[in-house]
Protein backbone atom coordinates (compact mmCIF):
# COMPACT_ATOMS: atom_id res chain seq x y z
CA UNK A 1 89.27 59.41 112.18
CA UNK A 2 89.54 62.39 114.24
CA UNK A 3 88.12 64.88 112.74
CA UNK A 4 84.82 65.55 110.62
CA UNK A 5 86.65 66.86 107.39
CA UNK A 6 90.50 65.62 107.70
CA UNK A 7 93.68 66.65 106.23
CA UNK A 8 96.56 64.66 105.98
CA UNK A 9 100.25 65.67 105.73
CA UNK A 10 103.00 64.17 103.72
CA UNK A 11 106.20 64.30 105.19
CA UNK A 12 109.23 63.24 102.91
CA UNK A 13 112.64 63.94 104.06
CA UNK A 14 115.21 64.17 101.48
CA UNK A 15 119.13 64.67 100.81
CA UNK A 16 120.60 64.56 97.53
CA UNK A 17 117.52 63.40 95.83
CA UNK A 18 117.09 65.98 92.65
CA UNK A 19 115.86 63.28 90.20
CA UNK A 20 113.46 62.12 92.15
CA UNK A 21 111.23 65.60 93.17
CA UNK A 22 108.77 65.42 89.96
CA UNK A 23 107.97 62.06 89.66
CA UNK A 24 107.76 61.71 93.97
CA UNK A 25 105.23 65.19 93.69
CA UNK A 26 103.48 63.92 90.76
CA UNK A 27 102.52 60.25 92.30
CA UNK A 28 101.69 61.91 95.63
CA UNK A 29 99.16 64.50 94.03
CA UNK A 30 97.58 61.81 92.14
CA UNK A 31 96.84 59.44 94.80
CA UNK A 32 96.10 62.34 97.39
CA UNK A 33 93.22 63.85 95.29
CA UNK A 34 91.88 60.42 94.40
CA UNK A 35 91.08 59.93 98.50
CA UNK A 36 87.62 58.65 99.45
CA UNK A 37 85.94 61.97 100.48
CA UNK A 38 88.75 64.14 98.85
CA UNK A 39 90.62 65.22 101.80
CA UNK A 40 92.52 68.22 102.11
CA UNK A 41 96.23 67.91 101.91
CA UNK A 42 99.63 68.91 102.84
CA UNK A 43 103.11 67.55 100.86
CA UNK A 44 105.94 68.54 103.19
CA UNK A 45 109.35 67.92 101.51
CA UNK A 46 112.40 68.59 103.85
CA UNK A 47 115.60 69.24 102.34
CA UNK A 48 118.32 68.03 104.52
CA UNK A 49 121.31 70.09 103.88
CA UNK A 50 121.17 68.83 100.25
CA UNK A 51 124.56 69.68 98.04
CA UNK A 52 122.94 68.91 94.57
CA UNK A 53 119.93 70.80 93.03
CA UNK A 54 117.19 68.82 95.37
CA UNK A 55 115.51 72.11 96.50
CA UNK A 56 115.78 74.22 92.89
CA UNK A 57 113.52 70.70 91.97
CA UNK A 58 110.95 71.12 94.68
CA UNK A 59 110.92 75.03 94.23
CA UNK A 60 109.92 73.76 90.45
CA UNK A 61 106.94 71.86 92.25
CA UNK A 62 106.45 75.07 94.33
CA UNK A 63 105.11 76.49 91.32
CA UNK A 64 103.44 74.25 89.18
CA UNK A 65 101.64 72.33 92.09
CA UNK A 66 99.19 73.63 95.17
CA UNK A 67 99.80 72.36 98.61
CA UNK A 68 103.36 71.87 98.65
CA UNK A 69 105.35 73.08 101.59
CA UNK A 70 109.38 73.09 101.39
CA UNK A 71 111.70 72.84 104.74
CA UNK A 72 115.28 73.71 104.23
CA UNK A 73 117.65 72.71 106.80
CA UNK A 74 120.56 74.81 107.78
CA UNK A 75 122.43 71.56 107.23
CA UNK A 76 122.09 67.84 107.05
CA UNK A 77 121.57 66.55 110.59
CA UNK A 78 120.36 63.24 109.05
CA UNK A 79 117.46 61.13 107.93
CA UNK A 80 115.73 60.64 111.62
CA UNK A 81 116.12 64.23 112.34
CA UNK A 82 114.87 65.45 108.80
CA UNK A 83 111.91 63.57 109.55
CA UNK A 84 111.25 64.95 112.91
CA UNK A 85 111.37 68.44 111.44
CA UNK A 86 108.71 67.47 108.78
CA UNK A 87 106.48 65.84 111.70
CA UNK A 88 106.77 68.91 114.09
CA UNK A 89 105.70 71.18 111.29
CA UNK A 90 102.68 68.86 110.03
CA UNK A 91 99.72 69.98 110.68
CA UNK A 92 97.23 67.52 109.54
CA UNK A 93 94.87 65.23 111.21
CA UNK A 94 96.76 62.54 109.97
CA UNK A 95 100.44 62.62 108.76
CA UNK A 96 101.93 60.10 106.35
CA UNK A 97 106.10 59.58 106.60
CA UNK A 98 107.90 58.49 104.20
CA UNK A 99 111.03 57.91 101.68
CA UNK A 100 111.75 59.90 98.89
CA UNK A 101 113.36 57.05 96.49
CA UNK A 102 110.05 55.68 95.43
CA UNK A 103 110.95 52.73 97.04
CA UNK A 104 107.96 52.87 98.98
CA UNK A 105 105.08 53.34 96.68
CA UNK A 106 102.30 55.81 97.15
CA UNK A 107 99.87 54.42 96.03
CA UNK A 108 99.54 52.29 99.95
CA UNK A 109 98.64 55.55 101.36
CA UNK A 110 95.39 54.81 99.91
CA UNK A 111 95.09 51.84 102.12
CA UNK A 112 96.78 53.42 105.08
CA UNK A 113 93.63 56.17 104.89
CA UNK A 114 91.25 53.40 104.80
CA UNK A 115 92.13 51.65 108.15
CA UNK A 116 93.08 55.20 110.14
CA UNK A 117 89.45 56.16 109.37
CA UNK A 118 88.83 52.49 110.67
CA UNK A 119 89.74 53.90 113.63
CA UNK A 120 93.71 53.01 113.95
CA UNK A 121 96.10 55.12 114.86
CA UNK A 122 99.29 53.68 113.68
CA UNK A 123 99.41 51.80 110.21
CA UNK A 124 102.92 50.91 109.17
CA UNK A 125 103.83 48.81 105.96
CA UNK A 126 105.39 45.49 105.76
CA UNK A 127 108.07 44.57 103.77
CA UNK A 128 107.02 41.24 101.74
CA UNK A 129 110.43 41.73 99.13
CA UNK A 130 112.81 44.03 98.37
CA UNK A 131 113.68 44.73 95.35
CA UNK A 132 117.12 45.64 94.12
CA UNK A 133 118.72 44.89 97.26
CA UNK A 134 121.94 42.77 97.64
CA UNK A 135 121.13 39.34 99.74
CA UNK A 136 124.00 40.23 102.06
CA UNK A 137 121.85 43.86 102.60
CA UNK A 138 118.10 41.98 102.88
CA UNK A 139 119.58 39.41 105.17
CA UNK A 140 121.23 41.41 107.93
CA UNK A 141 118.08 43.70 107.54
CA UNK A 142 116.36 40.50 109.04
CA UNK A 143 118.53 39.77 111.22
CA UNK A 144 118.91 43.24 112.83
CA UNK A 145 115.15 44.22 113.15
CA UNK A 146 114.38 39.87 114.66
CA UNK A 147 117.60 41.40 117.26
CA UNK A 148 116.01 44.70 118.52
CA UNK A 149 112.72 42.75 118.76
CA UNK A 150 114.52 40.22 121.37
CA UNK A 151 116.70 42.88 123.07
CA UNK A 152 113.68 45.48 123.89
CA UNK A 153 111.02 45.25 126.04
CA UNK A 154 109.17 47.49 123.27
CA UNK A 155 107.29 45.29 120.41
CA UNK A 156 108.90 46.72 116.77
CA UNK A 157 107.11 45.04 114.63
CA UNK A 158 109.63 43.33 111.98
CA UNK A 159 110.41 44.03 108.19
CA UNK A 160 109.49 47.69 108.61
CA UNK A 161 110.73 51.03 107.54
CA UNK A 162 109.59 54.70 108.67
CA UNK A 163 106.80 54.62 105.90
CA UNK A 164 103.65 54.70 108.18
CA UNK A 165 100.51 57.12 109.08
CA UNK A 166 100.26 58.66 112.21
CA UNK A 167 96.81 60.03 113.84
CA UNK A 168 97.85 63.39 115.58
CA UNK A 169 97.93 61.98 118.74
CA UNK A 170 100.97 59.93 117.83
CA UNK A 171 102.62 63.08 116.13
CA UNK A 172 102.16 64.88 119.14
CA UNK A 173 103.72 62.17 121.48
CA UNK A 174 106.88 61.88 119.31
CA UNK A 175 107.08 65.66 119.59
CA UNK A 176 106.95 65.52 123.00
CA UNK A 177 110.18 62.85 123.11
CA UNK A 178 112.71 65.12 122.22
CA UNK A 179 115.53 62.52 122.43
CA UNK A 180 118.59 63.31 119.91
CA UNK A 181 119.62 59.52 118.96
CA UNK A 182 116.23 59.01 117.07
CA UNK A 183 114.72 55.71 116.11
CA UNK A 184 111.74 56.61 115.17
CA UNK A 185 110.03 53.18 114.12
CA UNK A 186 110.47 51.98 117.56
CA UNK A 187 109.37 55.39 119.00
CA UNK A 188 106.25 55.15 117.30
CA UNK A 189 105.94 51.56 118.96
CA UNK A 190 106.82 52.68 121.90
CA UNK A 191 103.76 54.98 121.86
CA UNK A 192 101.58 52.48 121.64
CA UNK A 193 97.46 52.92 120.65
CA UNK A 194 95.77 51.08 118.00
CA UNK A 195 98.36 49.53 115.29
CA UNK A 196 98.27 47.66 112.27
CA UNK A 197 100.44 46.56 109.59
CA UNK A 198 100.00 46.41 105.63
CA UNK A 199 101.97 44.33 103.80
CA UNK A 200 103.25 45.51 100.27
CA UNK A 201 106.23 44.71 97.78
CA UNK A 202 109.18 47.41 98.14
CA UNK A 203 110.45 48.24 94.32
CA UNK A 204 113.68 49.39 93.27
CA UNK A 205 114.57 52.83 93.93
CA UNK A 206 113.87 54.94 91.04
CA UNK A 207 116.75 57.38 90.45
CA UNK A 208 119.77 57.90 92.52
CA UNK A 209 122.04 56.04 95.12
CA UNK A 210 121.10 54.98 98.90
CA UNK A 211 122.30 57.35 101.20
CA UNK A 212 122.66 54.41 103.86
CA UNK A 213 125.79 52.48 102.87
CA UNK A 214 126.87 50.12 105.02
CA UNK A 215 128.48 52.37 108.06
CA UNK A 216 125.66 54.32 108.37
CA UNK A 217 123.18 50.86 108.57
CA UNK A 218 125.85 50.49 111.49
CA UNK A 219 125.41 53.61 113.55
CA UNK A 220 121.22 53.11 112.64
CA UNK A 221 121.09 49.60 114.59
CA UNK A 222 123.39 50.82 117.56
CA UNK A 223 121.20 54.10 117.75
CA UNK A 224 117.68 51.50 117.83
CA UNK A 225 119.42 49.05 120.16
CA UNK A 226 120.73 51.59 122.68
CA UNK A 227 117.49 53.81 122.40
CA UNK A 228 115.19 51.26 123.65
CA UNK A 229 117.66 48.62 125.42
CA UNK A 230 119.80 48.50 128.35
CA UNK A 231 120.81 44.42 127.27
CA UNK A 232 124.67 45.86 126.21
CA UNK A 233 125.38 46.93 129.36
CA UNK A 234 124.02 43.57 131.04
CA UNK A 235 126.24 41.56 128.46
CA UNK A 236 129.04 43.87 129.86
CA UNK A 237 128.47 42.03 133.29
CA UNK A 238 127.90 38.73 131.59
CA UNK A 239 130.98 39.20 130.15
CA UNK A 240 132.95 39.86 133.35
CA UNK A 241 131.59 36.88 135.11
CA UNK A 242 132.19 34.10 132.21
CA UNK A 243 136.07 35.85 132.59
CA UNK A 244 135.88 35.32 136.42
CA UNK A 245 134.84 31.91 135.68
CA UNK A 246 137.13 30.85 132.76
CA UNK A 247 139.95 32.39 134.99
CA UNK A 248 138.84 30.21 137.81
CA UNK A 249 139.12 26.87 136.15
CA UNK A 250 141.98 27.95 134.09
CA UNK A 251 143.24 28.34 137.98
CA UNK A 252 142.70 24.71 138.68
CA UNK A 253 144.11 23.66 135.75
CA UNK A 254 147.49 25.46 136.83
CA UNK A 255 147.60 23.93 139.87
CA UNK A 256 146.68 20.13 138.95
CA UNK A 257 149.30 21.06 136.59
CA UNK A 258 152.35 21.88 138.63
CA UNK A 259 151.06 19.28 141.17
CA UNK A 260 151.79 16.37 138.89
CA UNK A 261 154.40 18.22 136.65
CA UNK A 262 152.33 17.94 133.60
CA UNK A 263 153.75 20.26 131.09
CA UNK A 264 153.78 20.09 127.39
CA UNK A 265 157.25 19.94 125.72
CA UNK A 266 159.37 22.90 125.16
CA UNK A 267 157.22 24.21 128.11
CA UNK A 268 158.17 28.00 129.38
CA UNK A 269 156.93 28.09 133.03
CA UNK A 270 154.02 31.30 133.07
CA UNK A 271 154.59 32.62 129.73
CA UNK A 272 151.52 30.93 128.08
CA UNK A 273 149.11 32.01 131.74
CA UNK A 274 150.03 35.60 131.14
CA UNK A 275 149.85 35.75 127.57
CA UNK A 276 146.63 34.12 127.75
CA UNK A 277 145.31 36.04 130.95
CA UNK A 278 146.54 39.68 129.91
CA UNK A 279 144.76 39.14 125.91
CA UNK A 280 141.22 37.22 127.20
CA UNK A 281 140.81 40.11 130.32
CA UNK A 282 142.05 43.42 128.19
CA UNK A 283 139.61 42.43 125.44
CA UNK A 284 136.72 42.05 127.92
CA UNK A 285 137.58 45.09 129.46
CA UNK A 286 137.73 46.88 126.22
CA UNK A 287 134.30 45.51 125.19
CA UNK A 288 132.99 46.88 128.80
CA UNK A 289 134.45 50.48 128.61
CA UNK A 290 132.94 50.53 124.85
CA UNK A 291 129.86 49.68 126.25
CA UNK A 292 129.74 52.40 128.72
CA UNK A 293 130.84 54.61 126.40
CA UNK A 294 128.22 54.35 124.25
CA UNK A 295 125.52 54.95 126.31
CA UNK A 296 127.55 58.35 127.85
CA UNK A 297 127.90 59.66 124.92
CA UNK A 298 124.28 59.94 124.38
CA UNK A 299 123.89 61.22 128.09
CA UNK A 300 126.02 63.82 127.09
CA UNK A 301 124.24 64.44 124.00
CA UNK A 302 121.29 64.97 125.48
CA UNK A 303 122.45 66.87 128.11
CA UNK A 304 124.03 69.55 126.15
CA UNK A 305 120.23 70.59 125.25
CA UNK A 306 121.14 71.78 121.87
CA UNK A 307 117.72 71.72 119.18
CA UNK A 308 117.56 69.00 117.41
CA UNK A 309 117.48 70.65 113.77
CA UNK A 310 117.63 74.27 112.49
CA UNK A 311 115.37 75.30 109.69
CA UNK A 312 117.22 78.08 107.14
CA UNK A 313 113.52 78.78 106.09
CA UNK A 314 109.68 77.10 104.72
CA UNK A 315 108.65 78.24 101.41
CA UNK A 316 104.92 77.05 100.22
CA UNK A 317 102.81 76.87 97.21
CA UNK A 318 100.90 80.27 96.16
């Protein structure tokens, strides 16, 4: 624990989430006041750029509640960026990030203030189950986050999401990354200090639809892959060599072949070599130049310098 009498901030980032404000602020105030030692609080909501009636809701909160802080976006620049907005503009001790579908309950921040005034600074939850989740969704979860952990030097820890505490010093580290392509689960890894995992059942989300169909889960894993990888752009160079080689003994089969005139029937001298040659090398290529251009696109992203969000304006609790 850092500090004699703590605070903690909540940071929830949200798009699109309207029926979901009141019982998310209601939860959160309950289990916030219940703390061991009845720590001061923050509830930071961050609307990103949302086109239904997400921030009338939380300027409903505004006024019915103490302690609540609202962030409007000029526009949605996304889930990882929403929550980077909400971190830089914590200011507790502490700050708690999470989802706004109630999918991850908030009733484990209890547990998460427990071991950070153990003395960790990092304490991220564990997906046991997911509920309401297709199989084809939970299993390429698994797959994707057992992937990133083999292709980075940097140990993710597995079956996680964003909902974690953070001790300040953590905050302050991810504000000093300002890389655009966030992944912020591995950036909090990446950090390092004193981590710990909690394990817990994710429900169903409560109202609403996921704002991460499957295109979007896409763009998510290339963004944590490329972020905190450089494998891709070996595999380019694997993937010229096992060419080379395939060409080489495809080579030697050519020539054992016209030595002996061994040819199939209805044989066309060189069409099949070319055919062959021109499709296996073009899609290599391809694969390479995709590769590349990948990873310079997020050069040039980043070298551009433009912020990485814009707030329209913060309104707060009276």
């Amino acid at each position: 624990m850092e500090s004699r009498h703590p605070t903690l901030s909540v940071v929830v980032p949200l798009y699109n989430e309207e029926g979901n404000v009141a019982p998310l602020c209601e939860r959160l105030e309950g289990i916030l006041m219940r703390l061991p030692g009845a720590p001061s609080y923050e509830i930071i909501i961050v609307n990103d750029g949302s086109a239904d009636a997400t921030a009338d809701r939380v300027r409903d909160q505004l006024r019915t509640r103490k302690n609540i802080v609202l962030v409007n976006l000029s526009r949605n620049f996304g889930h990882q960026l929403a929550a980077t907005a909400g971190l830089d503009t914590a200011k507790g001790d502490a700050v708690i990030l999470m989802d706004g579908d109630l999918q991850d309950p908030p009733e484990l921040i209890a547990e998460f203030f427990d071991r950070w005034q153990a003395g960790y600074d990092v304490v991220y939850a564990v997906r046991r189950t997911r509920k309401g989740e297709s199989l084809f969704k939970t299993a390429t979860a698994r797959m994707f986050y057992r992937i990133v952990r083999k292709m980075t030097k940097v140990n993710i820890p597995v079956d996680t999401g964003d909902f974690r505490l953070m001790s300040r010093r953590v905050v302050t580290a991810l504000h000093r990354s300002p890389e655009r392509h966030r992944f912020l689960r591995g950036m909090v890894s990446w950090v390092g200090y004193r981590q710990i995992g909690v394990e817990y059942d994710r429900d169903e989300r409560h109202t609403g639809v996921t704002k991460y169909p499957l295109a979007k889960m896409l763009r998510f894993a290339i963004d944590g892959i490329t972020s905190f990888s450089d494998a891709p752009l070996r595999l380019a160079s694997y993937l010229g060599f096992c060419s080379s080689f395939v060409a080489f003994i495809y080579a030697i089969v050519v020539i054992v072949s016209k030595l002996f005139s061994i040819h199939p029937p209805a044989y066309t001298p060189g069409w099949a070599s070319t055919i062959v040659a021109v499709i296996f090398l073009g899609g290599v290529q391809l694969i390479g130049i995709g590769i590349l251009g990948e990873y310079l696109g997020r050069i040039y992203d980043e070298v551009k310098g433009r912020p990485l969000y814009l707030i329209s304006d913060i309104e707060r609790s009276q």
